[in-house]
C-alpha atoms as a PDB file:
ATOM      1  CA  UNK A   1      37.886   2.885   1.853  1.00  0.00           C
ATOM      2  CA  UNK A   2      36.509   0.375   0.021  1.00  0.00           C
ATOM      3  CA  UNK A   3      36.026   0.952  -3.827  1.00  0.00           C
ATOM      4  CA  UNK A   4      35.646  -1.153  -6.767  1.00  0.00           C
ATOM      5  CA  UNK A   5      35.858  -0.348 -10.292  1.00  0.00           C
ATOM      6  CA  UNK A   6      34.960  -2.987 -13.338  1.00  0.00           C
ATOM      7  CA  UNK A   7      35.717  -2.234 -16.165  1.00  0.00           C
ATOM      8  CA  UNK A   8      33.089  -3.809 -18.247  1.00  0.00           C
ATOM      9  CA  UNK A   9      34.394  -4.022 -22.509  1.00  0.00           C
ATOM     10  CA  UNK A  10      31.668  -3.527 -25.037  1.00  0.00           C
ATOM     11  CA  UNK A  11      32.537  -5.160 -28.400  1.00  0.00           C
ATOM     12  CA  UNK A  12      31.398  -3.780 -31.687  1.00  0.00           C
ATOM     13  CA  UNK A  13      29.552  -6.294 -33.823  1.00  0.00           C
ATOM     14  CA  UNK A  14      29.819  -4.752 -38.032  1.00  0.00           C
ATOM     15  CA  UNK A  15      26.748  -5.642 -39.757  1.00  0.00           C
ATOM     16  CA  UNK A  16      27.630  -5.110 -42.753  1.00  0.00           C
ATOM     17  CA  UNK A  17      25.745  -5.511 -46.579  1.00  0.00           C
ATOM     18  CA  UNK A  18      26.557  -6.956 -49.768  1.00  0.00           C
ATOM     19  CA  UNK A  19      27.885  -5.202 -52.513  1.00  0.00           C
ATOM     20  CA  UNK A  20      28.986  -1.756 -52.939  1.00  0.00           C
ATOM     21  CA  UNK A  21      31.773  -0.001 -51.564  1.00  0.00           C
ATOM     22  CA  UNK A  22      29.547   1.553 -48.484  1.00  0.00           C
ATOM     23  CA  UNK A  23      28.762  -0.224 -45.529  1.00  0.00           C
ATOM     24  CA  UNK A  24      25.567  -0.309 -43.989  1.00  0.00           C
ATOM     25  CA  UNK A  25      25.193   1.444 -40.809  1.00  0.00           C
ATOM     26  CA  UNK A  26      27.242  -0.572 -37.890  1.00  0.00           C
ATOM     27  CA  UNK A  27      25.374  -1.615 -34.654  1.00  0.00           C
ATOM     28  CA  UNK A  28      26.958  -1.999 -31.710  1.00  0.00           C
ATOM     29  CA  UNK A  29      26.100  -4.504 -29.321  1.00  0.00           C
ATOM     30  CA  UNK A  30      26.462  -4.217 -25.424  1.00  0.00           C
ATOM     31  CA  UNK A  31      27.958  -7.467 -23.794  1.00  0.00           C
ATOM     32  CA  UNK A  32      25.507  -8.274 -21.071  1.00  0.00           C
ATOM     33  CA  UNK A  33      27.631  -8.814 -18.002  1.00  0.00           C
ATOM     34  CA  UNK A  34      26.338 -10.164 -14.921  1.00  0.00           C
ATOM     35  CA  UNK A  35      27.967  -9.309 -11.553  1.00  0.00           C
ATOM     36  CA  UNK A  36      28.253 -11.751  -8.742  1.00  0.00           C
ATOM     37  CA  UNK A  37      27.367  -9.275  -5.932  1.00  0.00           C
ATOM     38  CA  UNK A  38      24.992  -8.827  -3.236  1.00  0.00           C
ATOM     39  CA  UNK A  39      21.564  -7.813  -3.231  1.00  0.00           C
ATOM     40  CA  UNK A  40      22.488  -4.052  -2.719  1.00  0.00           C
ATOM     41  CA  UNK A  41      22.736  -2.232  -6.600  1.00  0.00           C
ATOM     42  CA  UNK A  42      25.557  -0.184  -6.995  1.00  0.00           C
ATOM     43  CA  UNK A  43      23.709   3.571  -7.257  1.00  0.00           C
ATOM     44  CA  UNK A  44      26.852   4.750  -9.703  1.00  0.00           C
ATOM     45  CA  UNK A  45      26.156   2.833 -13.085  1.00  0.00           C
ATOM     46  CA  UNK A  46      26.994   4.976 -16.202  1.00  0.00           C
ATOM     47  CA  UNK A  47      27.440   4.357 -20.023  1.00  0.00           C
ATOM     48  CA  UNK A  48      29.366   6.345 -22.319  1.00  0.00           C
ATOM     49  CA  UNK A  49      28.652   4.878 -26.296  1.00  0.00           C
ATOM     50  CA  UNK A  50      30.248   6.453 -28.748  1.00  0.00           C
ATOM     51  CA  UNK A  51      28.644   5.920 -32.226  1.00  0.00           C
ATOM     52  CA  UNK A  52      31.198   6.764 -34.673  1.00  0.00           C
ATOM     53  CA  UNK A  53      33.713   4.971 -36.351  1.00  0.00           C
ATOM     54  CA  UNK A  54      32.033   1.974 -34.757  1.00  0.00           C
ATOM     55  CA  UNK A  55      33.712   3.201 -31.482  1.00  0.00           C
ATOM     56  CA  UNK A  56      32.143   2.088 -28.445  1.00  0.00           C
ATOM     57  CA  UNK A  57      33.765   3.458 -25.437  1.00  0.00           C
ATOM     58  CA  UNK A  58      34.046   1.383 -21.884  1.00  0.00           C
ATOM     59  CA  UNK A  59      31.500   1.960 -19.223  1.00  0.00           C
ATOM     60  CA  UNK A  60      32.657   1.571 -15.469  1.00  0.00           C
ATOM     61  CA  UNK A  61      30.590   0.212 -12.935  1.00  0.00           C
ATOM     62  CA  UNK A  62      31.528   1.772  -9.474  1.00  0.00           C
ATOM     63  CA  UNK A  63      31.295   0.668  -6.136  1.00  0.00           C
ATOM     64  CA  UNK A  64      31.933   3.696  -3.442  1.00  0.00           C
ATOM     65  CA  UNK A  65      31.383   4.235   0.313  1.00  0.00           C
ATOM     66  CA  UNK A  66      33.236   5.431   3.332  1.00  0.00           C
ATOM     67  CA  UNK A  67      33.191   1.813   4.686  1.00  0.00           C
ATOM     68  CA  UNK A  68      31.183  -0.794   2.682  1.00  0.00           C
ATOM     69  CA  UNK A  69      27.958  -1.616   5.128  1.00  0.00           C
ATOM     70  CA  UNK A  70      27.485  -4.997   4.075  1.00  0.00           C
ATOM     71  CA  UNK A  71      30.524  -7.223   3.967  1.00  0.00           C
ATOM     72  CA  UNK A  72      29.350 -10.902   2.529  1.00  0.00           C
ATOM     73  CA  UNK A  73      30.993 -13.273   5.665  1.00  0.00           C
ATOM     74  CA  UNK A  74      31.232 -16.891   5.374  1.00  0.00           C
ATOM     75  CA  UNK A  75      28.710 -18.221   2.268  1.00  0.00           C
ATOM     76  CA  UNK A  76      26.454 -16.908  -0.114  1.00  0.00           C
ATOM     77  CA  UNK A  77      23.467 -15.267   1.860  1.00  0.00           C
ATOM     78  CA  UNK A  78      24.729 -14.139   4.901  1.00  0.00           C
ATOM     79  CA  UNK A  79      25.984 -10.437   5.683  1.00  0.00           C
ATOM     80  CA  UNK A  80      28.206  -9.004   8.674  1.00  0.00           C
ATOM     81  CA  UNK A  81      27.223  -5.675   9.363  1.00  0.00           C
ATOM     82  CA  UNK A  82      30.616  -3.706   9.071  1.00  0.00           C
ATOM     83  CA  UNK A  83      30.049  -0.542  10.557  1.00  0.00           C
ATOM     84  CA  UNK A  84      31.873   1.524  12.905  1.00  0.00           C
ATOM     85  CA  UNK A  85      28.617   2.622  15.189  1.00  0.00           C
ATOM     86  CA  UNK A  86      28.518  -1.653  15.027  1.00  0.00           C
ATOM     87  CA  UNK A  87      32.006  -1.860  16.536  1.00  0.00           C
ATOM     88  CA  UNK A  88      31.368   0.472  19.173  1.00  0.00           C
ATOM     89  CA  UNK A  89      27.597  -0.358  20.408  1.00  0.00           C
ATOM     90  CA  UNK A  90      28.730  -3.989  20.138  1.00  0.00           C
ATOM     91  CA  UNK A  91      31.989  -3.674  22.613  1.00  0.00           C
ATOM     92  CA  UNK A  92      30.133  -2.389  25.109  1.00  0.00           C
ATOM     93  CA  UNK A  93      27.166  -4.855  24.506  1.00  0.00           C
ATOM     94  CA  UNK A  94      30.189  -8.004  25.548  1.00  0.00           C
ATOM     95  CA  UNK A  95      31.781  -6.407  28.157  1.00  0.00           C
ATOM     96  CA  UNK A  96      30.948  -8.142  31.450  1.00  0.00           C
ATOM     97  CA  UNK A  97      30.409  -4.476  33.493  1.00  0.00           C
ATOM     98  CA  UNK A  98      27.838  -3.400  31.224  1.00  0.00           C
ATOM     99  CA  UNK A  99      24.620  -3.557  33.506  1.00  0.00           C
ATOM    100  CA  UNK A 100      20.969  -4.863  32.457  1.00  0.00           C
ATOM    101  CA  UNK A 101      19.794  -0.965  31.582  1.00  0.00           C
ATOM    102  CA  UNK A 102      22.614  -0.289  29.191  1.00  0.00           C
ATOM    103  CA  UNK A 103      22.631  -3.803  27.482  1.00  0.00           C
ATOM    104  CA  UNK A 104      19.053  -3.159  26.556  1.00  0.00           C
ATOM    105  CA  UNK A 105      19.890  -0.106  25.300  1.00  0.00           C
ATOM    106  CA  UNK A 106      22.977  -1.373  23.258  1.00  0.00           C
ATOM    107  CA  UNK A 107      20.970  -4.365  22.104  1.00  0.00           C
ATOM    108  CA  UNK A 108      18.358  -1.634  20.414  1.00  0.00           C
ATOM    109  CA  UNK A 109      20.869   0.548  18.701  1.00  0.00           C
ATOM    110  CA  UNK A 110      22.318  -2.599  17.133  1.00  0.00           C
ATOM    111  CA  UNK A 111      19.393  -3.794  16.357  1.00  0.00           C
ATOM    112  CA  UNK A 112      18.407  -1.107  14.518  1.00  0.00           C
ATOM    113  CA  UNK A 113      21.457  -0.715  12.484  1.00  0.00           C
ATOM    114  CA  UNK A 114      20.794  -4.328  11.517  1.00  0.00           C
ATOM    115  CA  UNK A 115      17.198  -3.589  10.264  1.00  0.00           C
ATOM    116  CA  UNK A 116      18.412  -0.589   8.054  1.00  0.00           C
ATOM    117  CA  UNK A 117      20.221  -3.516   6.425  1.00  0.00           C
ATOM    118  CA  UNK A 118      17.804  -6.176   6.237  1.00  0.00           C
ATOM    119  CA  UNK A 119      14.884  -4.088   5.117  1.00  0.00           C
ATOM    120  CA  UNK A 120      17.002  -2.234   2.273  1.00  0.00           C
ATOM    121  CA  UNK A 121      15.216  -4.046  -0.502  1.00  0.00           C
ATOM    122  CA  UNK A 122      11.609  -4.594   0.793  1.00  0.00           C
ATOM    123  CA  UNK A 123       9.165  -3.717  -2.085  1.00  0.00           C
ATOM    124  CA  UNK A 124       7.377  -0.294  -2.717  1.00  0.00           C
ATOM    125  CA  UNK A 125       4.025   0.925  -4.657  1.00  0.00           C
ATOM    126  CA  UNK A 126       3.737   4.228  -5.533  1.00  0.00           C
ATOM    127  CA  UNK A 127       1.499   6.614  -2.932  1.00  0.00           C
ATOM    128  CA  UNK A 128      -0.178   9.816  -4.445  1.00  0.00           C
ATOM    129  CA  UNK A 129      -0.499  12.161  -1.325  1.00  0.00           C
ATOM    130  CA  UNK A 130      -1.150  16.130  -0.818  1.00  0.00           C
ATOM    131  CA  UNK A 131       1.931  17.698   0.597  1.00  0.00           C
ATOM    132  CA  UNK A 132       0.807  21.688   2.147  1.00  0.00           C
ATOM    133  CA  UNK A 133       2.524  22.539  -1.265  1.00  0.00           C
ATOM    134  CA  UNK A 134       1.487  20.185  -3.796  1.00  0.00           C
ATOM    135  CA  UNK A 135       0.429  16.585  -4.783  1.00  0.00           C
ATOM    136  CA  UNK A 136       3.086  14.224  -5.380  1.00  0.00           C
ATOM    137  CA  UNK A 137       3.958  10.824  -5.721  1.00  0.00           C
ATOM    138  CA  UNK A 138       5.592   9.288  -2.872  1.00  0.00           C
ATOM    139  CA  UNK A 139       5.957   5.702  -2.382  1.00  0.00           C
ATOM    140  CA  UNK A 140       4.593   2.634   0.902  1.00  0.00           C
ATOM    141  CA  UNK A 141       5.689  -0.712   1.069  1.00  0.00           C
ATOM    142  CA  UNK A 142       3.427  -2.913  -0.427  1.00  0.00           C
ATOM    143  CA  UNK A 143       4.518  -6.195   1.189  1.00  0.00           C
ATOM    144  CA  UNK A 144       2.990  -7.932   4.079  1.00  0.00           C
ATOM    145  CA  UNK A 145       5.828  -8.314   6.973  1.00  0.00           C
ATOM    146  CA  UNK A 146       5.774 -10.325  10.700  1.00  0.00           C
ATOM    147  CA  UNK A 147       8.445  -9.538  12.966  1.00  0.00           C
ATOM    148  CA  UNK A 148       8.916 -13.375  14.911  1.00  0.00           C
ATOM    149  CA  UNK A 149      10.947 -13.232  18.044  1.00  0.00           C
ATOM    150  CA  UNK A 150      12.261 -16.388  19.751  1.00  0.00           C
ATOM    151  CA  UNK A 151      11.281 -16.275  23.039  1.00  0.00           C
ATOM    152  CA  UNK A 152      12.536 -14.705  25.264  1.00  0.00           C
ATOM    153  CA  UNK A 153      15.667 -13.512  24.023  1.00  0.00           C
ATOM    154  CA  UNK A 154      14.055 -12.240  21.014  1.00  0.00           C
ATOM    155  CA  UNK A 155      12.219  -9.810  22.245  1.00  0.00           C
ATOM    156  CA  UNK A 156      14.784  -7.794  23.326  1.00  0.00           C
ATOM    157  CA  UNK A 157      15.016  -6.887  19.358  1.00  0.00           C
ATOM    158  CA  UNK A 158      11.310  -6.006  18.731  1.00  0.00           C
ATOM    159  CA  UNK A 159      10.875  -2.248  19.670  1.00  0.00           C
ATOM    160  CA  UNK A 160      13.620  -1.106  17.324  1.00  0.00           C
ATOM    161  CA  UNK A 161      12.321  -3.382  14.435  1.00  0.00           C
ATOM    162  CA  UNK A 162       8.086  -1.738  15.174  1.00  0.00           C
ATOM    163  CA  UNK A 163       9.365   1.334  15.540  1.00  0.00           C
ATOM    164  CA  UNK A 164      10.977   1.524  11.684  1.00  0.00           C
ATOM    165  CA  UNK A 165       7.998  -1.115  10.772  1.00  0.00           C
ATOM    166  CA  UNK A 166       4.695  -0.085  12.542  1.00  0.00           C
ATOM    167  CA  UNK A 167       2.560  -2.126  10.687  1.00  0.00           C
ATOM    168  CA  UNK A 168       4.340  -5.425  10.836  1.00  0.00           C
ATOM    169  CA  UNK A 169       2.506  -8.178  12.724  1.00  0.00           C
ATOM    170  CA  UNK A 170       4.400  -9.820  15.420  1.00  0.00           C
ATOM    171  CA  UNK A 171       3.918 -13.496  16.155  1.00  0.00           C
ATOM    172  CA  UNK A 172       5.829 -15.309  19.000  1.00  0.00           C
ATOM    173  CA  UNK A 173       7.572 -18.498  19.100  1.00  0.00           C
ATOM    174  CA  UNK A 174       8.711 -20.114  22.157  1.00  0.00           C
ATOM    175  CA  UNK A 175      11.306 -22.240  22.855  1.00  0.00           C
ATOM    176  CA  UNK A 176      14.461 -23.132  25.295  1.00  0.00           C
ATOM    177  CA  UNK A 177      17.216 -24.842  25.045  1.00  0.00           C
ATOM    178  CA  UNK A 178      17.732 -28.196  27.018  1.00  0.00           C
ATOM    179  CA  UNK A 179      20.899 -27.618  29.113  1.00  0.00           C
ATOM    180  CA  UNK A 180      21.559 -31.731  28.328  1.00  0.00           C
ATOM    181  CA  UNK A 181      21.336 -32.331  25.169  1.00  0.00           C
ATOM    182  CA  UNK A 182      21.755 -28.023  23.595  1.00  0.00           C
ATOM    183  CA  UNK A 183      18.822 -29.022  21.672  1.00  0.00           C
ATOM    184  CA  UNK A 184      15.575 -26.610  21.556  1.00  0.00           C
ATOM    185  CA  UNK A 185      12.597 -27.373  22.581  1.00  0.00           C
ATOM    186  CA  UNK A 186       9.172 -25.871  21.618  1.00  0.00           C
ATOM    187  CA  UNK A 187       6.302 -24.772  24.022  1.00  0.00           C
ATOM    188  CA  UNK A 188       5.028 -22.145  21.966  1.00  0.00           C
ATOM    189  CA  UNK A 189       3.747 -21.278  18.934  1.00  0.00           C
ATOM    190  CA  UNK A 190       0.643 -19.433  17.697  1.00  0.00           C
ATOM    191  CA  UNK A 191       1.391 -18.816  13.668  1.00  0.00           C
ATOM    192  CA  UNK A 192      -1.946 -19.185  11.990  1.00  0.00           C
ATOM    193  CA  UNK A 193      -3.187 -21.636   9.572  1.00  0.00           C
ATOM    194  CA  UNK A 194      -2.225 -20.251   6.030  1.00  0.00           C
ATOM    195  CA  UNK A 195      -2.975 -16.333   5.235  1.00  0.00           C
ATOM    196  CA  UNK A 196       1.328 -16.469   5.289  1.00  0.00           C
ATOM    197  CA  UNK A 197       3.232 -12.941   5.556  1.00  0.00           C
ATOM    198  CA  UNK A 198       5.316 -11.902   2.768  1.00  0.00           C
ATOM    199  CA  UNK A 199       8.576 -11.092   4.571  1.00  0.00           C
ATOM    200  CA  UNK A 200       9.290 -12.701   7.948  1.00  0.00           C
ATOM    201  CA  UNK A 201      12.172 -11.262  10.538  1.00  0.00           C
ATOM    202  CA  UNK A 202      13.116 -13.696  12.689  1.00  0.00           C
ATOM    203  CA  UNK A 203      14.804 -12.444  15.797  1.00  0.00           C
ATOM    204  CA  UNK A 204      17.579 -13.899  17.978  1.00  0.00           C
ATOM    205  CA  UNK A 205      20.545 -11.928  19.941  1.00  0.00           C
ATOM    206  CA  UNK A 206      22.559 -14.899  19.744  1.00  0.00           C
ATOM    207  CA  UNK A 207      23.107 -17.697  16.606  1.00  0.00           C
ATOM    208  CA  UNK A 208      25.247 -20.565  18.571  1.00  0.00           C
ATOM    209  CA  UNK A 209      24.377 -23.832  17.313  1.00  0.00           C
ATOM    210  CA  UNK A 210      21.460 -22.271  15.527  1.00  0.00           C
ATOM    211  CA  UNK A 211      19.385 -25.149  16.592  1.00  0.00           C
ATOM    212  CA  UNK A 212      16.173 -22.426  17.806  1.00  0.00           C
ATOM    213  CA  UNK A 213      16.763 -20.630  14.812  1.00  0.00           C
ATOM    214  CA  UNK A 214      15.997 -23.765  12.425  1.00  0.00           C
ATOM    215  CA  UNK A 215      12.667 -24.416  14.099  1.00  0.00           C
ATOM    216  CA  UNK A 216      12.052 -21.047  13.485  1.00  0.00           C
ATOM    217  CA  UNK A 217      12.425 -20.996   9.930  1.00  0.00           C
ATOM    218  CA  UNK A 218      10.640 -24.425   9.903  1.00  0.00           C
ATOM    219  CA  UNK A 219       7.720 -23.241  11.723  1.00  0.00           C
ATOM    220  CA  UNK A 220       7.510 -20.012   9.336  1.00  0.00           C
ATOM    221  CA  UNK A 221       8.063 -22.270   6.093  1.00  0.00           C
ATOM    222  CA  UNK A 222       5.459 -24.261   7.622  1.00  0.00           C
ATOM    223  CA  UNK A 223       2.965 -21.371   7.787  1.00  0.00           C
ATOM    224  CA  UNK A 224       4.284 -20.583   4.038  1.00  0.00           C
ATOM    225  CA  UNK A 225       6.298 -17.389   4.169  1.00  0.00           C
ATOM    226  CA  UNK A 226       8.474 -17.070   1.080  1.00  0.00           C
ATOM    227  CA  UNK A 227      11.229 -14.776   2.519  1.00  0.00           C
ATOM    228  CA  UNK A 228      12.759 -15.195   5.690  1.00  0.00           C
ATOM    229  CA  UNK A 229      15.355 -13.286   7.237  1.00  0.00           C
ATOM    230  CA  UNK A 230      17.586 -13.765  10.467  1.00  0.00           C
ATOM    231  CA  UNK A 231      18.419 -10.779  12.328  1.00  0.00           C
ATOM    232  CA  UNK A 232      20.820 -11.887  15.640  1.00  0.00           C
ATOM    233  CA  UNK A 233      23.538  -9.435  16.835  1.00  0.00           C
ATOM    234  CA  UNK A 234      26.120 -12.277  16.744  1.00  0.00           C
ATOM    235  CA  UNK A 235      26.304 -15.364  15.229  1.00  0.00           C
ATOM    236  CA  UNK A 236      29.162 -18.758  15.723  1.00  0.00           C
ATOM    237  CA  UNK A 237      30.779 -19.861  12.734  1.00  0.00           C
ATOM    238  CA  UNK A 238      29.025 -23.456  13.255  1.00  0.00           C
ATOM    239  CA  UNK A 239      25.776 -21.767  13.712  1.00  0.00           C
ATOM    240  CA  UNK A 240      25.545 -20.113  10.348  1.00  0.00           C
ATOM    241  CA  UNK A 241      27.076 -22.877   8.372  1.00  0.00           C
ATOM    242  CA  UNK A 242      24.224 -24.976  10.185  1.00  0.00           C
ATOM    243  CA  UNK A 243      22.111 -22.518   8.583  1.00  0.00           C
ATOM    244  CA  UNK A 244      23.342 -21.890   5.462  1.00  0.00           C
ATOM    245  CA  UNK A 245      23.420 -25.949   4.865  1.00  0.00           C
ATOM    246  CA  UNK A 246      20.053 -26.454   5.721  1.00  0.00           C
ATOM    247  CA  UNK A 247      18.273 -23.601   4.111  1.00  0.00           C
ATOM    248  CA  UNK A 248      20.540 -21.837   1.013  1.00  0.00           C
ATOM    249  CA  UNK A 249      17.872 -19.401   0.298  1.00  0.00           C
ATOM    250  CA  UNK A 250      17.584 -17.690   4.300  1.00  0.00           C
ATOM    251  CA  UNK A 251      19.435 -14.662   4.404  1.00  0.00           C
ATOM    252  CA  UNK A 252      21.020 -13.995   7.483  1.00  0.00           C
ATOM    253  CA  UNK A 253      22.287 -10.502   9.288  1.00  0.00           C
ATOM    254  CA  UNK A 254      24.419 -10.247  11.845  1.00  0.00           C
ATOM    255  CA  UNK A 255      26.765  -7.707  13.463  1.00  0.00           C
ATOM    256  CA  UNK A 256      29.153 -10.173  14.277  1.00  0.00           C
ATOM    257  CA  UNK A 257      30.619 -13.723  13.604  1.00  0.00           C
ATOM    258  CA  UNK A 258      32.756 -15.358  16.227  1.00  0.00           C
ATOM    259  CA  UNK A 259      34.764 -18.096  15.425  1.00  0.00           C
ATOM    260  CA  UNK A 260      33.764 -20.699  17.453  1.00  0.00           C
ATOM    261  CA  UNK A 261      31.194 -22.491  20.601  1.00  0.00           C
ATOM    262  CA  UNK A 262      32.975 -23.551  23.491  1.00  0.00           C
ATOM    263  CA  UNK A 263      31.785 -27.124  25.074  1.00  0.00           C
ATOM    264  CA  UNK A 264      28.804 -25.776  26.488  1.00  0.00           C
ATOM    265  CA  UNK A 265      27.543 -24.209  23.407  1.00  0.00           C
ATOM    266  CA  UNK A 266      28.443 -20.717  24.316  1.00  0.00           C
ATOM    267  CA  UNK A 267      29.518 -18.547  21.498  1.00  0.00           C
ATOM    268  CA  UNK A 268      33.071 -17.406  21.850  1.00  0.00           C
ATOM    269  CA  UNK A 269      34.293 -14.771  22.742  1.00  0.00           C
ATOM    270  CA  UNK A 270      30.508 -14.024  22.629  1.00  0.00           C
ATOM    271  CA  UNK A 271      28.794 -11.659  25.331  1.00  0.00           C
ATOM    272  CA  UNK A 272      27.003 -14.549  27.837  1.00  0.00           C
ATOM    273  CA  UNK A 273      23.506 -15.082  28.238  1.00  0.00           C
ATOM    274  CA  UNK A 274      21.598 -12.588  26.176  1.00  0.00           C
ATOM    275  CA  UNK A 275      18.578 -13.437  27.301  1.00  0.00           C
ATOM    276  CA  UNK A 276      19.247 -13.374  30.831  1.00  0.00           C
ATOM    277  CA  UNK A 277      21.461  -9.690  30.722  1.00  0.00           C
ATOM    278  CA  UNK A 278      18.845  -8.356  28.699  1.00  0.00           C
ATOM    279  CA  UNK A 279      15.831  -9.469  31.271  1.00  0.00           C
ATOM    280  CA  UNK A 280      18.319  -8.783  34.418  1.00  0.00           C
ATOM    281  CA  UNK A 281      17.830 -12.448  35.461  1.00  0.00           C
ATOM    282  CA  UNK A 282      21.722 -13.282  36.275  1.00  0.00           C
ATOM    283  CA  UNK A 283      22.306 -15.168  39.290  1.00  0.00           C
END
């Protein structure tokens, strides 16, 4: 289980007047502290301030889960998806019997899991609806969102991500990777001129060099999105230091980090092609 508890001291400041045996009233003064965690807000945040005698009594700040989701991995920004569901969906995803069907099954489920993450802090507005009982205030999101798959790969994450997001747009980029030279090249791209989403998913099954993944974000910084997110069900250990070098401010999500490419670029242990098990295109 993973649990954290920070004790965070509040010191008493005595103001205290001139003259006369009788202090003025003391006022006690919280010590801001600021936490170095990740985006998620711990839910458990209490304060207990006891007034008298210029008492003021510690307040705990309290991390608690069955298994903490989101494990920071590697540098500031990027988050391995530690989940037990993510274990199991992604050992069959690498085993080498798993057939086309099933790997495009196993590629949604993880998928998902990885949106649940990587949408946890998308804004909301406040909705007044009619319920059969009552009216109430319920709550939409109130940001503007594209869902960008790399071709073709990508698109083996897109159902899972419209199906939580039905009114995302989804815009397609295109690239592949020269065989020579593991460098991508581009052949498509259709992003707009200006009129730039708010949040933009880009989506990749695999992060090896992260080479496609740059001109991604490039092309979407280009088009003037202010947050972009990586979703790719694993990642190399070059790859999202590649990342993380070139642009700080990218989050990344993944459900898994391997340690290393081999010398053809392949992510290792990684699960193969993605591209071509997803699209049944192995030969």
């Amino acid at each position: 289980m993973a649990e954290w508890s920070i004790a965070v001291v509040l010191k008493t400041i005595e103001l205290r007047g001139s003259g006369g045996s009788n202090p003025s009233p003391s006022v006690s003064f919280l010590c801001s502290v600021s936490l170095l965690t990740d985006y998620r807000q711990s839910r458990f945040l209490s304060f207990h301030n006891a007034e008298s005698d210029d008492e003021v009594i510690f307040s705990r700040l309290v991390f608690s889960s069955p298994r903490n989701l989101l494990e920071r991995s590697v540098v500031e920004g990027v988050f391995e998806v530690k989940h037990p569901l993510v274990d199991h969906h992604l050992t069959i995803l690498r085993d080498t019997t798993t057939p086309p069907s099933l790997f495009r099954q196993q590629t949604h489920r993880l998928a998902a899991l990885l949106a649940h993450v990587a949408t946890e802090d998308l804004p909301l507005q406040d909705k007044q609806i009619q319920t059969p009982i009552t009216e109430m205030t319920g709550s939409e999101l109130s940001c503007r969102i594209a869902i960008v798959p790399i071709l073709r790969a990508g698109l083996g994450l897109v159902d899972p991500l419209q199906d939580l997001l039905p009114d995302a747009e989804v815009w397609h980029l295109g690239m592949y990777r020269d065989e020579k030279t593991a460098k991508p090249v581009e052949y498509y791209c259709k992003l707009p001129e200006g009129g730039a989403c708010d949040v933009g998913f880009v989506l990749d099954p695999m992060l090896a060099t992260g080479g496609s993944v740059v001109s991604a974000i490039e092309a979407l910084e280009r088009w003037g999105c202010p947050d972009i997110r990586v979703l790719s069900v694993i990642a190399s250990r070059p790859g999202v230091e590649r990342l993380q070098e070139a642009f700080p401010r990218v989050r990344i999500f993944v459900s898994s980090i391997d340690p290393e490419l081999n010398e053809n670029k392949f992510i290792v242990p990684g699960l193969g092609d993605a591209g071509d098990r997803i699209f049944n295109t192995l030969w």
